[in-house]
Protein backbone atom coordinates (compact mmCIF):
# COMPACT_ATOMS: atom_id res chain seq x y z
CA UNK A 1 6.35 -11.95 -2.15
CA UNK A 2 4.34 -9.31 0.08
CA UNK A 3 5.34 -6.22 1.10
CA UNK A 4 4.88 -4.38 4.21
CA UNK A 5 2.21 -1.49 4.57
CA UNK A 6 1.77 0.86 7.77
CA UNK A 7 -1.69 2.12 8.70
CA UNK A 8 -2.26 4.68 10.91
CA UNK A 9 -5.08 5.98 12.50
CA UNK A 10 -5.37 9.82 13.14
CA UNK A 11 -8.10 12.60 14.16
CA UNK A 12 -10.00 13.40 11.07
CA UNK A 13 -9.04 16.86 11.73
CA UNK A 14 -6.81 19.67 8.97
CA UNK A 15 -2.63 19.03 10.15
CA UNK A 16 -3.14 15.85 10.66
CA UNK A 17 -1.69 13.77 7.90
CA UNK A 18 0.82 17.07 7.41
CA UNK A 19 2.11 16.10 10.68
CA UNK A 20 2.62 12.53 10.25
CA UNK A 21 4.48 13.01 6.80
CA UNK A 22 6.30 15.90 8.55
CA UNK A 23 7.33 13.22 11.35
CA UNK A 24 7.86 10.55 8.62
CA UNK A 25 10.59 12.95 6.49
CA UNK A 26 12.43 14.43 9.14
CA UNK A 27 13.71 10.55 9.84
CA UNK A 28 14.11 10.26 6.02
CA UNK A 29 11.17 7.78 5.33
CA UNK A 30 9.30 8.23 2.05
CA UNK A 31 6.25 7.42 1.37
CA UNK A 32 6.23 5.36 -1.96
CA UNK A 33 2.27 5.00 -2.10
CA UNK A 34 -0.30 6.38 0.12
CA UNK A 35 -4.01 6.32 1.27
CA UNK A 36 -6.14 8.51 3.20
CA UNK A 37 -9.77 7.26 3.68
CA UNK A 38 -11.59 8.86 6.06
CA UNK A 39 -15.12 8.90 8.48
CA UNK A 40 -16.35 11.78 10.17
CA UNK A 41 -14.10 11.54 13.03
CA UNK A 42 -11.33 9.25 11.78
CA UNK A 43 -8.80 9.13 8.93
CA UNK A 44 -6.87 5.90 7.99
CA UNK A 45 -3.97 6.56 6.23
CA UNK A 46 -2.41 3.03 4.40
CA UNK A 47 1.44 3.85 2.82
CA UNK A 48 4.11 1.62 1.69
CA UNK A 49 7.48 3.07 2.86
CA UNK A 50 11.42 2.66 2.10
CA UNK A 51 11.52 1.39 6.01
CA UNK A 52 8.44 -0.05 7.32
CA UNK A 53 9.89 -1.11 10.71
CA UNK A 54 11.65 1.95 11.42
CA UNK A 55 8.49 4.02 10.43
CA UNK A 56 7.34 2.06 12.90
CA UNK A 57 9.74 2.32 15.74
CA UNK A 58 9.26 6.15 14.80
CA UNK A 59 5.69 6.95 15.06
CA UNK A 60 5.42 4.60 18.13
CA UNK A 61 7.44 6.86 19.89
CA UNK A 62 5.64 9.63 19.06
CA UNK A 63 2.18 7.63 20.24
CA UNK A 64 0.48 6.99 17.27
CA UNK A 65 -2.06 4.15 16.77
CA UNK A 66 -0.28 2.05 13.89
CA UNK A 67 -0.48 -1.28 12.64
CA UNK A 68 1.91 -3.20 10.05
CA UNK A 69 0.49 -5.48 7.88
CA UNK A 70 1.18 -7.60 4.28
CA UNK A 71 0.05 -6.49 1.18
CA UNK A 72 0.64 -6.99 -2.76
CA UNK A 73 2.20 -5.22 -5.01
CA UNK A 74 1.59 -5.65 -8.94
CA UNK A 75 2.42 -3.78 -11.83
CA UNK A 76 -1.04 -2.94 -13.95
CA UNK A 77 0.02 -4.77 -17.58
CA UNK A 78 0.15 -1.53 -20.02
CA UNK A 79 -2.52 -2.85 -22.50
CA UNK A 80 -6.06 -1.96 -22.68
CA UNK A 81 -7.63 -3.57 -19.68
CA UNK A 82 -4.99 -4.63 -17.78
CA UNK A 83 -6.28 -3.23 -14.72
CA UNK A 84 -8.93 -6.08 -15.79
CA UNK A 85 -5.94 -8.69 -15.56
CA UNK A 86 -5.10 -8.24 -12.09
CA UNK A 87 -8.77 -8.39 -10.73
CA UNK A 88 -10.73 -10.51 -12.59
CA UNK A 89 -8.67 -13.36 -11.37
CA UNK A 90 -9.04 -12.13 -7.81
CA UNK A 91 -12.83 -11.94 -8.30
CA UNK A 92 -13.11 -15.40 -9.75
CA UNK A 93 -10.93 -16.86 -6.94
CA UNK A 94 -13.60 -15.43 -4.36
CA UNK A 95 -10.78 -13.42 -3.14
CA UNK A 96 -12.10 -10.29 -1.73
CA UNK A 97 -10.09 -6.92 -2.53
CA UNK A 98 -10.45 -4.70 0.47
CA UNK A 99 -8.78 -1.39 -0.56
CA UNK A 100 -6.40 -0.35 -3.48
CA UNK A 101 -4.20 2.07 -4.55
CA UNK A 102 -1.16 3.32 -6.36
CA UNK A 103 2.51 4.27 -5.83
CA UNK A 104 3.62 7.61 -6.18
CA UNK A 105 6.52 8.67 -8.99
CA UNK A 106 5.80 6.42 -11.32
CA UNK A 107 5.01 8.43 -14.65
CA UNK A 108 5.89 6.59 -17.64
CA UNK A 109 6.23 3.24 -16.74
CA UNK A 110 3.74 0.21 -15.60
CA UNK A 111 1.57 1.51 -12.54
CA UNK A 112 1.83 -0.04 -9.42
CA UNK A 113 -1.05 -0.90 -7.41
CA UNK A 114 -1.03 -1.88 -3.52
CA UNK A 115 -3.42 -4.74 -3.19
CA UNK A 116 -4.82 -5.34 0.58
CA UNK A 117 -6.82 -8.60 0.42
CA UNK A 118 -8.47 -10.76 2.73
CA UNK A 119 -6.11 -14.21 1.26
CA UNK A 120 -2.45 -12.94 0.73
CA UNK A 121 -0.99 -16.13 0.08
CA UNK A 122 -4.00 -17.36 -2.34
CA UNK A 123 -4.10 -14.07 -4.10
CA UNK A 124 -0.57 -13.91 -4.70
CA UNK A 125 -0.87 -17.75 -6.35
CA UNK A 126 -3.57 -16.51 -8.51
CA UNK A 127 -1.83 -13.32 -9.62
CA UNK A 128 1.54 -14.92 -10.41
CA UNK A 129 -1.02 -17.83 -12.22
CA UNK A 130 -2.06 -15.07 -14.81
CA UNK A 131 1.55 -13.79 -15.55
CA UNK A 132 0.98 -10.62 -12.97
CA UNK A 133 4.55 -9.26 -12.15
CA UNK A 134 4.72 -9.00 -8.74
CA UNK A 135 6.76 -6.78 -7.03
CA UNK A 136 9.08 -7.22 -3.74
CA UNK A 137 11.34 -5.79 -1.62
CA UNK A 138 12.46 -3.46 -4.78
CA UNK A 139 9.16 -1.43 -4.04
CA UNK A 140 11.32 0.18 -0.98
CA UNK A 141 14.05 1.62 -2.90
CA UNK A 142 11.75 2.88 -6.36
């Protein structure tokens, strides 16, 4: 149970992540989490969106540098360190978590974190081991 994230590089440069979104809503695709991480020249921007592979199809046609790829998504237990829950596991499993981040609009109930990791399938195993709720396909439509 992965879901599908889109990177995209762009030009570390003001507009630029304006533009994409700008791109992105005019084709009614919303972001439901997003990343920006940037370098001095380049910004990589990692979101989870209601249509990954028409996202795609979009921003290919406008020439942007894109890539789809798996990642998890768990819901952060609400109890003190439940953050704790979800990587602790990961860390004793040698699994090595490469970025993370959250969803967007999701005030008052469990967070959701996007997990990129360098062993999906073994990382999954261990979170759903440890009674981690993982979330699928439902992440599109929240």
């Amino acid at each position: 149970m992965s879901v599908k994230q889109i990177s995209v590089l762009l030009g570390n440069v003001p507009g630029t992540l304006a533009r994409l979104t700008g791109i992105l809503d005019k084709e009614d695709i919303t972001a439901k989490a997003l990343l920006s991480a940037s370098t001095a020249e380049t910004s990589t921007v990692r979101m989870v969106v209601n249509d990954p592979e028409r996202a795609a199809t979009i921003l290919e046609s406008f020439g942007f540098n894109y890539e789809l790829t798996p990642v998890l998504a768990a819901e952060v237990p609400l109890h003190p360190g439940g953050m704790n829950a979800i990587l602790k596991p990961l860390s004793k499993a040698e699994i090595n978590l490469l970025y993370i981040y959250t969803t967007i609009n999701r005030i008052g109930e469990e967070t959701i974190v996007i997990l990129g990791v360098d062993q999906i399938d073994r990382a999954r195993e261990i979170l759903q081991q440890n009674w981690i709720h993982l979330i699928g396909d439902e992440i599109y439509s929240l």
